[in-house]
N, C-alpha and C. Protein backbone atom coordinates (compact mmCIF):
# COMPACT_ATOMS: atom_id res chain seq x y z
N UNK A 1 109.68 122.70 114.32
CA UNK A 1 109.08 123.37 113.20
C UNK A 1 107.59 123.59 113.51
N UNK A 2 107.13 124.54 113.35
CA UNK A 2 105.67 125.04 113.25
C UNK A 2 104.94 124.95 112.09
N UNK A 3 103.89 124.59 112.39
CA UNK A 3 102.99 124.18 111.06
C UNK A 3 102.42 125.42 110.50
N UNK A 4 102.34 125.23 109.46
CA UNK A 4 101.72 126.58 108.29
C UNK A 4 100.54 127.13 108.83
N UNK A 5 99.97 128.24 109.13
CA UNK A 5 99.02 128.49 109.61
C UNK A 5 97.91 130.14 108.50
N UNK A 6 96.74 129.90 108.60
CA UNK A 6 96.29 131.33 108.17
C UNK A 6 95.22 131.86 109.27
N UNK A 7 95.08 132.89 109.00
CA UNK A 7 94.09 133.77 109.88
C UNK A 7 92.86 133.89 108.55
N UNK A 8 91.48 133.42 108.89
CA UNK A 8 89.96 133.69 107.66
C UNK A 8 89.33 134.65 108.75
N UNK A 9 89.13 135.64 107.96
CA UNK A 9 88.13 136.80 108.33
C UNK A 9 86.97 136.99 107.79
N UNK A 10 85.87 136.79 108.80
CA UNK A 10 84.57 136.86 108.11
C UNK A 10 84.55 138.51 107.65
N UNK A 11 84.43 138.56 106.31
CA UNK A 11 83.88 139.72 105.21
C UNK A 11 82.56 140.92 105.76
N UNK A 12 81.75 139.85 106.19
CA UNK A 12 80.47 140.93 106.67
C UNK A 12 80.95 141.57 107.67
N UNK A 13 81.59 140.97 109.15
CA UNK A 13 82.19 141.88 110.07
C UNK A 13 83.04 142.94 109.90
N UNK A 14 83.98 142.31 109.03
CA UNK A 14 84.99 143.21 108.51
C UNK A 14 84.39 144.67 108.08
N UNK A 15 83.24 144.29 106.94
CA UNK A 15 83.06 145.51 106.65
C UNK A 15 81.93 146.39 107.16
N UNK A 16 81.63 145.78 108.62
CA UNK A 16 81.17 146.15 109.73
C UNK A 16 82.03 146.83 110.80
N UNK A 17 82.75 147.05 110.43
CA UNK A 17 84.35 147.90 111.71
C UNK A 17 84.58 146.28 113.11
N UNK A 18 84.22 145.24 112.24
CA UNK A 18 84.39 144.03 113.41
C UNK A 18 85.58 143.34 113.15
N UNK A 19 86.68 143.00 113.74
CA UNK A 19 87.38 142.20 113.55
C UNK A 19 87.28 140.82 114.42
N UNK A 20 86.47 139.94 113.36
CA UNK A 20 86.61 138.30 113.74
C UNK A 20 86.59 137.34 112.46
N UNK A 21 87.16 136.83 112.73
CA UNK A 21 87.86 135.12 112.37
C UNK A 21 88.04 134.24 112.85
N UNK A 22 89.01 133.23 112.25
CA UNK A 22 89.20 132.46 112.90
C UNK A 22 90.92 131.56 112.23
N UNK A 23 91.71 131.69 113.16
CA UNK A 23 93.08 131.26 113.34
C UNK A 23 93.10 129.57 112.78
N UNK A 24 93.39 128.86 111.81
CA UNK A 24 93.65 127.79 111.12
C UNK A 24 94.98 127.15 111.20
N UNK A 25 95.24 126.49 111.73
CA UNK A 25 96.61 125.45 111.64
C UNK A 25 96.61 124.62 110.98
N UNK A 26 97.28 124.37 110.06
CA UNK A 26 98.12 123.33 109.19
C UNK A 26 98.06 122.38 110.18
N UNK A 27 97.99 121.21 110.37
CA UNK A 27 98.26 119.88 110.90
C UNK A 27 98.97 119.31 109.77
N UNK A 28 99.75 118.20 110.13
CA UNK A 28 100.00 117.18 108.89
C UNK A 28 98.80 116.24 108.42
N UNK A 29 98.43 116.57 107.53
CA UNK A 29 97.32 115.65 107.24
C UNK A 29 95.94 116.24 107.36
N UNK A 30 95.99 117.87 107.36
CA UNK A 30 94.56 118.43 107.26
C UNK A 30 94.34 118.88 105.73
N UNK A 31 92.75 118.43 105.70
CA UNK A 31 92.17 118.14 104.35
C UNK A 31 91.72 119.41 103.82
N UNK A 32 91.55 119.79 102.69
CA UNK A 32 90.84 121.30 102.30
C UNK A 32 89.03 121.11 103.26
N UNK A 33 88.55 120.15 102.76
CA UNK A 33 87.27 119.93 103.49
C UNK A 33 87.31 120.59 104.85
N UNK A 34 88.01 119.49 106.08
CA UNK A 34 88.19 120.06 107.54
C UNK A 34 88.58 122.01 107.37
N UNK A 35 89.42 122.28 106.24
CA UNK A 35 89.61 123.76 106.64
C UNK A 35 88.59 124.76 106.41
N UNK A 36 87.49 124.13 105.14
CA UNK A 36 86.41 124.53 104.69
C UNK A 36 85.20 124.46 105.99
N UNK A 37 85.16 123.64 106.65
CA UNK A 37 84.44 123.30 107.88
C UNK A 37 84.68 124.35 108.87
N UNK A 38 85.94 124.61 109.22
CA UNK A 38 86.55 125.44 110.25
C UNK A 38 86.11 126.81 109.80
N UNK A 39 86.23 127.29 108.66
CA UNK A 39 85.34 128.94 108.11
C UNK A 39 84.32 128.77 108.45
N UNK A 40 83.48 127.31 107.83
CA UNK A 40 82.20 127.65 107.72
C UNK A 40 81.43 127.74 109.36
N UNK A 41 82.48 127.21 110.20
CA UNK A 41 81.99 127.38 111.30
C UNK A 41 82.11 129.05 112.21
N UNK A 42 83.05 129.00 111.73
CA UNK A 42 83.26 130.72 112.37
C UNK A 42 82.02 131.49 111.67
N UNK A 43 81.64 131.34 110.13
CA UNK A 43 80.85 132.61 109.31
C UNK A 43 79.75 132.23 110.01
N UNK A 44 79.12 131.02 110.55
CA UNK A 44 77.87 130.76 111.73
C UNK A 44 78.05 131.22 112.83
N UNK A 45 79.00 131.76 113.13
CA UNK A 45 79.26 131.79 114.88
C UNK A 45 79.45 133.83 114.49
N UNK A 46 79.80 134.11 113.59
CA UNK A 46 79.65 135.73 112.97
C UNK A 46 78.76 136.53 113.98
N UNK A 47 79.30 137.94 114.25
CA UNK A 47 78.53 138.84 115.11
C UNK A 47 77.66 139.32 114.10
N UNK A 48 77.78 139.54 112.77
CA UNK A 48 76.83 140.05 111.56
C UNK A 48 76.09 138.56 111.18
N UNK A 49 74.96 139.01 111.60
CA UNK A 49 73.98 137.60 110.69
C UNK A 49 74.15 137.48 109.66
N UNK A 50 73.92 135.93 109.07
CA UNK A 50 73.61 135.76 107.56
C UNK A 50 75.12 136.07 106.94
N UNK A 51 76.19 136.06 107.72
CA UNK A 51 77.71 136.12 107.05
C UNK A 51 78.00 134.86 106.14
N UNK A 52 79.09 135.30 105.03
CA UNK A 52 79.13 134.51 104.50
C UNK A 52 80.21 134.18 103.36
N UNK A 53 80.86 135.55 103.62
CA UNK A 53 81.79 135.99 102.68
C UNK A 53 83.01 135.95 103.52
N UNK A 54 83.95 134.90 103.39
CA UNK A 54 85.57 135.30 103.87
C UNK A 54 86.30 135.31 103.24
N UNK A 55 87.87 135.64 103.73
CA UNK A 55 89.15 136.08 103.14
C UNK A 55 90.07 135.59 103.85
N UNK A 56 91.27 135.45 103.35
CA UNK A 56 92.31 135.25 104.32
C UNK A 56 93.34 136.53 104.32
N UNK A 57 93.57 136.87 105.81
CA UNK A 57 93.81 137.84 105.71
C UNK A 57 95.14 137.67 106.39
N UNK A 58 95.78 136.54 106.41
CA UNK A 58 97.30 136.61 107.10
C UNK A 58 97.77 134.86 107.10
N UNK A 59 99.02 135.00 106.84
CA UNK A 59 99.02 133.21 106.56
C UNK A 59 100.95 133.70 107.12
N UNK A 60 100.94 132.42 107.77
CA UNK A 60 102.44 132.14 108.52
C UNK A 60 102.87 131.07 108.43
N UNK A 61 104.59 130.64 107.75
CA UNK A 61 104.91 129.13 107.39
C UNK A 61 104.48 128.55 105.73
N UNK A 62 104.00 129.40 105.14
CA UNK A 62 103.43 128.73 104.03
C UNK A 62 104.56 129.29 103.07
N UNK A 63 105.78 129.24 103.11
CA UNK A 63 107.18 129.45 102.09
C UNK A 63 106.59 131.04 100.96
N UNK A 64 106.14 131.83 101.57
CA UNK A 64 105.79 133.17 100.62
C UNK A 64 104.77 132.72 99.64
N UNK A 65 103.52 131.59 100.16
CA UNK A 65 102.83 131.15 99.25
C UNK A 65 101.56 131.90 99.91
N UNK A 66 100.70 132.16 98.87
CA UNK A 66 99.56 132.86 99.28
C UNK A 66 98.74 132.73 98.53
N UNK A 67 97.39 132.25 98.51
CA UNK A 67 95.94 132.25 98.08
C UNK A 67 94.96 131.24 98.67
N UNK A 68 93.98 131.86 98.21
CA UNK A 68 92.52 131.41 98.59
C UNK A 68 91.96 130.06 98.07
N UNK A 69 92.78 129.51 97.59
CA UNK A 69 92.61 128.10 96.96
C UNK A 69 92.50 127.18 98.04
N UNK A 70 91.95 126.46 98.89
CA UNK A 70 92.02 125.73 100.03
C UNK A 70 93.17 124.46 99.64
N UNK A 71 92.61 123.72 98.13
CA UNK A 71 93.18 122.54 97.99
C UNK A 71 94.98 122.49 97.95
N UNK A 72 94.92 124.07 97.34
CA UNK A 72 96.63 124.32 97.03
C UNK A 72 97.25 124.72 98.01
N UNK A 73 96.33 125.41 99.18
CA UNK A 73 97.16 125.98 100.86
C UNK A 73 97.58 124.11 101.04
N UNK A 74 96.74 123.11 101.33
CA UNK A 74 96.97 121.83 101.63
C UNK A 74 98.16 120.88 101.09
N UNK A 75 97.65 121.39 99.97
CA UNK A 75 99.03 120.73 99.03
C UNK A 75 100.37 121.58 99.60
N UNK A 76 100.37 123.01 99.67
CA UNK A 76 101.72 123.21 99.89
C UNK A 76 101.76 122.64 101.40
N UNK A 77 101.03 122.81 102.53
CA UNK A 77 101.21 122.64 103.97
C UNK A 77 101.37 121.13 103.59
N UNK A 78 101.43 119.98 102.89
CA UNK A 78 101.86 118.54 102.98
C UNK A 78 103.33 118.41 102.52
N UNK A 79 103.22 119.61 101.47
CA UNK A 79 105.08 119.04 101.30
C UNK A 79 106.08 120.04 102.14
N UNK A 80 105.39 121.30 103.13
CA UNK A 80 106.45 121.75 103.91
C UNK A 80 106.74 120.78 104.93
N UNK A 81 105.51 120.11 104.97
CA UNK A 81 105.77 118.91 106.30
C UNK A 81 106.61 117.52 106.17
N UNK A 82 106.55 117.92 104.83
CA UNK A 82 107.14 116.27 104.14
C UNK A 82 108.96 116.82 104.05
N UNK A 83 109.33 118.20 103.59
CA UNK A 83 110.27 118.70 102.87
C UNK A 83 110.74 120.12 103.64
N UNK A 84 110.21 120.76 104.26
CA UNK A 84 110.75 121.67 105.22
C UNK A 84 110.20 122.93 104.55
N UNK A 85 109.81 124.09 104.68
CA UNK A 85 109.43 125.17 104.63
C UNK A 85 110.48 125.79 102.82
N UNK A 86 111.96 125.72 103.53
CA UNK A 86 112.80 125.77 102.59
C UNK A 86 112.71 125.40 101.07
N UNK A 87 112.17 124.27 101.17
CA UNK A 87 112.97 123.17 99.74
C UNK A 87 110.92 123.70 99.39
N UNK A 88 110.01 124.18 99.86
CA UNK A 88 108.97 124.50 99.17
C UNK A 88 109.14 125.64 98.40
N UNK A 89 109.78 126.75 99.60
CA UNK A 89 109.99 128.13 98.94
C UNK A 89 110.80 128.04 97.71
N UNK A 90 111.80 127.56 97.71
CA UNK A 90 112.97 127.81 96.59
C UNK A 90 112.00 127.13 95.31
N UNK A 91 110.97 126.27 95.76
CA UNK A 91 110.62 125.33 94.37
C UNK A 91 109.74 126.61 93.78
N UNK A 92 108.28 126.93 94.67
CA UNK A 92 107.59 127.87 94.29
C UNK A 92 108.05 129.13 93.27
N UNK A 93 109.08 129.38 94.51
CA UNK A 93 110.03 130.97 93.89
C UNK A 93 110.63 130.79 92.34
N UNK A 94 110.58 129.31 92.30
CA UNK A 94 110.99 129.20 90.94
C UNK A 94 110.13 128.68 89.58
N UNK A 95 109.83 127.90 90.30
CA UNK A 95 109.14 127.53 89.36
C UNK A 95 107.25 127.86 89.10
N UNK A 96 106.95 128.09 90.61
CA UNK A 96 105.50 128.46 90.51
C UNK A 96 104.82 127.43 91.13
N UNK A 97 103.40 128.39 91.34
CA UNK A 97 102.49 127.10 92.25
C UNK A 97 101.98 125.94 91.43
N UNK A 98 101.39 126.57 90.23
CA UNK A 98 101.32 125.91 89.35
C UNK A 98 102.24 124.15 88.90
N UNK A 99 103.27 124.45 89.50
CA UNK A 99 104.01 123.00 88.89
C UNK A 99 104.48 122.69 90.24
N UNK A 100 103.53 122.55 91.36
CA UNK A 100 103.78 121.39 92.55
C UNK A 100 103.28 120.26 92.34
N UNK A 101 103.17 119.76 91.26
CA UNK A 101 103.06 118.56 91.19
C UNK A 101 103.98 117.61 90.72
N UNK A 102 104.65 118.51 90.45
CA UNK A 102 106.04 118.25 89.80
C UNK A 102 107.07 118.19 90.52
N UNK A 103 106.59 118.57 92.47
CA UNK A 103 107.75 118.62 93.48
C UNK A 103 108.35 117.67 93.68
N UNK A 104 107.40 116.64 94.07
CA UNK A 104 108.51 115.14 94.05
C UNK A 104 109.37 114.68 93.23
N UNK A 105 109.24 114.72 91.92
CA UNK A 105 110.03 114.75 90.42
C UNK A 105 111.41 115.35 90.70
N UNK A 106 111.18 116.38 90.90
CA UNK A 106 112.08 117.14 90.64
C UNK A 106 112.82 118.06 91.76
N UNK A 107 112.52 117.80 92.53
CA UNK A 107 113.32 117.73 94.24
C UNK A 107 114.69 117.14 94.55
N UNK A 108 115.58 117.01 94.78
CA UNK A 108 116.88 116.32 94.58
C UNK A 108 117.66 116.05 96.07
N UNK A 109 116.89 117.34 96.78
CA UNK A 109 117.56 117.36 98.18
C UNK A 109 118.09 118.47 98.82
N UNK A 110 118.95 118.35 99.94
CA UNK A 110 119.41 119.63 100.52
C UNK A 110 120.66 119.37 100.81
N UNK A 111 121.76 120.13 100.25
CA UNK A 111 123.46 119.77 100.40
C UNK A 111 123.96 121.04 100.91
N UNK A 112 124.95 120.55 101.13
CA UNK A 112 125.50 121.99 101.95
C UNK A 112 126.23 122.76 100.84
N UNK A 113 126.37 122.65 99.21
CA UNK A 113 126.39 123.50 98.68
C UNK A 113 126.14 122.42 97.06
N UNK A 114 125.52 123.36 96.13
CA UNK A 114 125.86 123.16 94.52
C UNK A 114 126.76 121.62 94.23
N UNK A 115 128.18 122.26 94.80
CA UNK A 115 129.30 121.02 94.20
C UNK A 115 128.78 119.84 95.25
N UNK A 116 128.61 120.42 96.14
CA UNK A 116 128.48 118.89 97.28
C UNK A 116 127.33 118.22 97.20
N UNK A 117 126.58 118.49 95.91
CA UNK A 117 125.36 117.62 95.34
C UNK A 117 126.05 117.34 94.35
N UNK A 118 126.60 117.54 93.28
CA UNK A 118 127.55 117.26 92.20
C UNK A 118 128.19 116.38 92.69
N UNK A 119 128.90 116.61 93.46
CA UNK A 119 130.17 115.09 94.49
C UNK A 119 129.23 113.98 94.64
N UNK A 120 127.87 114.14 95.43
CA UNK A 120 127.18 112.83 96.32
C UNK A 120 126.55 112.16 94.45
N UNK A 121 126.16 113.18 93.63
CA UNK A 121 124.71 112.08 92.44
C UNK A 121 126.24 112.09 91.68
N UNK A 122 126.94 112.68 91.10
CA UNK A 122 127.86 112.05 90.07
C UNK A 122 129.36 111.21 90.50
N UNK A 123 129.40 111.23 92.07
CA UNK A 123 130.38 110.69 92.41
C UNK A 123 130.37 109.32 92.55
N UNK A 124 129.67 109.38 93.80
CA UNK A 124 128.96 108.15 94.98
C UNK A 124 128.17 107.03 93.53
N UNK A 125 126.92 108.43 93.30
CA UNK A 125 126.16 107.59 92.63
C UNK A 125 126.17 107.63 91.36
N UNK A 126 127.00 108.00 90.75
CA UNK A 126 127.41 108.46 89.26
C UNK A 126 128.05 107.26 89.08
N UNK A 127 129.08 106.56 89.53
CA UNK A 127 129.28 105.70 89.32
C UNK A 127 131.41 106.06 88.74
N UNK A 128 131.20 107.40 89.48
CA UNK A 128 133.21 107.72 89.35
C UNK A 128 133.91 106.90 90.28
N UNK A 129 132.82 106.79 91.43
CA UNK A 129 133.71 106.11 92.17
C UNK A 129 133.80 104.74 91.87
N UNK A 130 133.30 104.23 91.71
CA UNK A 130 133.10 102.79 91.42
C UNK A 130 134.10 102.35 90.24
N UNK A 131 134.19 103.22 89.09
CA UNK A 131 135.33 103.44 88.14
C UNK A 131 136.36 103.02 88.64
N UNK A 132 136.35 104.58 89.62
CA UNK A 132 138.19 104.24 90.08
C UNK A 132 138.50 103.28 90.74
N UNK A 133 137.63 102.81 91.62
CA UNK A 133 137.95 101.10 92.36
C UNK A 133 138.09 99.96 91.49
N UNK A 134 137.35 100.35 90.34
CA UNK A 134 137.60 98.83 89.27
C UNK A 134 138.82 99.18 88.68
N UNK A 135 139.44 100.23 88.30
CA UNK A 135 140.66 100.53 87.10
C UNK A 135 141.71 100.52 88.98
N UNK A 136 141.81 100.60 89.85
CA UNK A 136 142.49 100.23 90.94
C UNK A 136 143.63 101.29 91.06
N UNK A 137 143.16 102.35 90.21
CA UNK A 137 144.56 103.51 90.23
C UNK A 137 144.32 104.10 91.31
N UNK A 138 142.79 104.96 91.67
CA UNK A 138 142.90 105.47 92.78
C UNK A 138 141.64 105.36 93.59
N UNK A 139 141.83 105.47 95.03
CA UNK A 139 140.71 105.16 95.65
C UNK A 139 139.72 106.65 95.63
N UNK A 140 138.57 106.26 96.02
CA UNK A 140 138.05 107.52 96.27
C UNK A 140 138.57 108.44 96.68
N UNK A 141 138.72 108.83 97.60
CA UNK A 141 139.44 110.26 98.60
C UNK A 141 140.76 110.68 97.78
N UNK A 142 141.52 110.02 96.74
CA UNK A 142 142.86 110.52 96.50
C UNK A 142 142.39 110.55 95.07
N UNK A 143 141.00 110.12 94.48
CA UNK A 143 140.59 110.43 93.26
C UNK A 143 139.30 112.14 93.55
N UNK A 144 139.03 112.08 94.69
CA UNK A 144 138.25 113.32 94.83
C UNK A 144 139.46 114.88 95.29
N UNK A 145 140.33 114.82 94.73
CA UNK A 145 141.56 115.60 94.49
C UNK A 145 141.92 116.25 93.26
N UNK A 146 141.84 115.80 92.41
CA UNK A 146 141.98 115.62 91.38
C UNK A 146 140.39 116.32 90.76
N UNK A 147 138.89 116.27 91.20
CA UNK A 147 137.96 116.74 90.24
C UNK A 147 137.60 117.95 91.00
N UNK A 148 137.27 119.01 90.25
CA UNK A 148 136.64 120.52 90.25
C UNK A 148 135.18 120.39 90.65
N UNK A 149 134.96 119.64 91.35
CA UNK A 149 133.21 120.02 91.84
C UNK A 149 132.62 121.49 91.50
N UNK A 150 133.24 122.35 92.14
CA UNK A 150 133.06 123.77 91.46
C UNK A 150 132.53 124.36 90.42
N UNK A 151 133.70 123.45 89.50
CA UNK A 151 133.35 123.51 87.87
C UNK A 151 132.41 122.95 87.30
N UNK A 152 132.10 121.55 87.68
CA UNK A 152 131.20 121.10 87.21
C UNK A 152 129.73 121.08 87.86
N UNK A 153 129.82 121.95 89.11
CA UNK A 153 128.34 122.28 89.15
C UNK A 153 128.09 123.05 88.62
N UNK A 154 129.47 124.66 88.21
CA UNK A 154 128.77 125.40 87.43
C UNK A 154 128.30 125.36 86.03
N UNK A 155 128.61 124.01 85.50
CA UNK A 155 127.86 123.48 83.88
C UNK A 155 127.10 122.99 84.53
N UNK A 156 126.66 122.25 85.59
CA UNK A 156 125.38 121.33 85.47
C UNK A 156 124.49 122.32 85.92
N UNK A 157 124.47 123.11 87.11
CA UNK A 157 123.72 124.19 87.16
C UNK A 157 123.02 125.30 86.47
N UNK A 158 123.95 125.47 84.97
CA UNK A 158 123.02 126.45 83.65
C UNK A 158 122.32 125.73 83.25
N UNK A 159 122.19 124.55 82.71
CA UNK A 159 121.31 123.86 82.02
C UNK A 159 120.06 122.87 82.81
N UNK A 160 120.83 122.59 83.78
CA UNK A 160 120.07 120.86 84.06
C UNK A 160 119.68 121.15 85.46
N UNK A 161 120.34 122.14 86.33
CA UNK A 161 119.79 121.78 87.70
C UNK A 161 119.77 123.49 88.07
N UNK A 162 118.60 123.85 89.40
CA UNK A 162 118.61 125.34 89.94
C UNK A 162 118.81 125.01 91.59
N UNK A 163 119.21 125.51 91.94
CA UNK A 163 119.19 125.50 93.25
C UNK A 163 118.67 127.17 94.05
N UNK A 164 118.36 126.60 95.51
CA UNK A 164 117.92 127.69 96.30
C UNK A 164 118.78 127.41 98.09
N UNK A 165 119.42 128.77 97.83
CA UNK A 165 120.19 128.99 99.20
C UNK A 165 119.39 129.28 100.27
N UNK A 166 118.66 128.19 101.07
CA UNK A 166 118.03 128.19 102.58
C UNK A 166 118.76 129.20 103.39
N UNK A 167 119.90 129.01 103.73
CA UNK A 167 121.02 129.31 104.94
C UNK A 167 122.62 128.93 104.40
N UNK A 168 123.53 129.26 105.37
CA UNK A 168 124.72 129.19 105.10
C UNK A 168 124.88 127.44 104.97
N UNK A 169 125.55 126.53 104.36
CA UNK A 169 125.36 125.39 103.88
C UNK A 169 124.57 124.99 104.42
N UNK A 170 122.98 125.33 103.43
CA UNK A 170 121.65 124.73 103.51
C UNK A 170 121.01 125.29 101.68
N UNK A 171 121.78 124.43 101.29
CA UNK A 171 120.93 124.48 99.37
C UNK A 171 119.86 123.12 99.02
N UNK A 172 119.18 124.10 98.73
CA UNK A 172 118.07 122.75 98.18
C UNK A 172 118.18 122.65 96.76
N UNK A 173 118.28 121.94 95.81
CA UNK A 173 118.48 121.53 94.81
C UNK A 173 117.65 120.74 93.66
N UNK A 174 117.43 121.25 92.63
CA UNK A 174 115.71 120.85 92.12
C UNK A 174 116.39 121.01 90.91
N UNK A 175 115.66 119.90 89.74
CA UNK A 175 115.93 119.82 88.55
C UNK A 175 115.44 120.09 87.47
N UNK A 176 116.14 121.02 86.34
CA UNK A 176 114.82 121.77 85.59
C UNK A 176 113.95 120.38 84.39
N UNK A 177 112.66 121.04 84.34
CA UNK A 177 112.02 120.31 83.53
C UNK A 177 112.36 120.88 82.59
């Protein structure tokens, strides 16, 4: 995986027919400060004196997230690194930049589909299975026959949970507030 990256273009060159900047990588663990450092070093190093004005003018890896906010490029570049590019986009796309703070909360995981998160939190850990081993009628595997995963992701999915299709079984799965 490649780390989130943007391209900052000093403003005065720009609107000097100059094209320079300077190319920024996401590291795990880079601070808005260090990225603030890295402009401020290019707008000194500027072919137009006295530059001072930048932009970002191209960003790669950041899940269709885009702005000039340093602290919020950071915040998203910590949880693509923490959570994969994927499980950022689908959260953003849904819910907004605005409520990444709310990613850990409400993050659930990545299943290879809807029901097969329905099977692992209401089965495993729901506590069906555990049911059927105490009442001794049926074991797991000959009691997972018998339930509609299907069905019941498509009720838990209108109300309580959204998911986002990464790839062919690759869903990330997030829970509405």
């Amino acid at each position: 995986m490649s780390n989130p990256s943007i391209y900052v273009a000093c403003l005065a060159s720009y609107n000097a027919g100059k094209l320079y900047g300077v190319h920024i990588e996401f590291v795990e663990g880079l601070t808005p400060d260090e990225v603030q450092f890295a402009i401020d070093t290019m707008l000194k190093k500027s072919p137009v004196p006295d530059a001072e004005e930048w932009e970002i003018h191209d960003s790669e890896g950041f899940a269709g997230f885009s702005s000039n906010n340093l602290d919020l490029l950071c915040e998203v570049a910590t949880l693509i690194h923490q959570h994969g590019e994927g499980a950022v986009k689908g959260f953003i796309g849904h819910a907004g930049a605005e409520m990444l703070d709310e990613f850990s909360t409400l993050y659930c995981g990545c299943f290879k589909s809807e029901a097969d998160f329905c099977q692992a939190h209401l089965g495993e850990e729901g506590g069906i299975c555990e049911a059927a081993t105490s009442i001794q009628v049926f074991d797991w595997a000959t009691l997972d026959q018998y339930i509609d995963w299907e069905a019941i992701a498509n009720d838990a999915f209108i109300n309580s949970y959204y998911s986002y299709e990464e790839s062919y079984e690759t869903v990330h799965v997030y829970g509405r507030q």
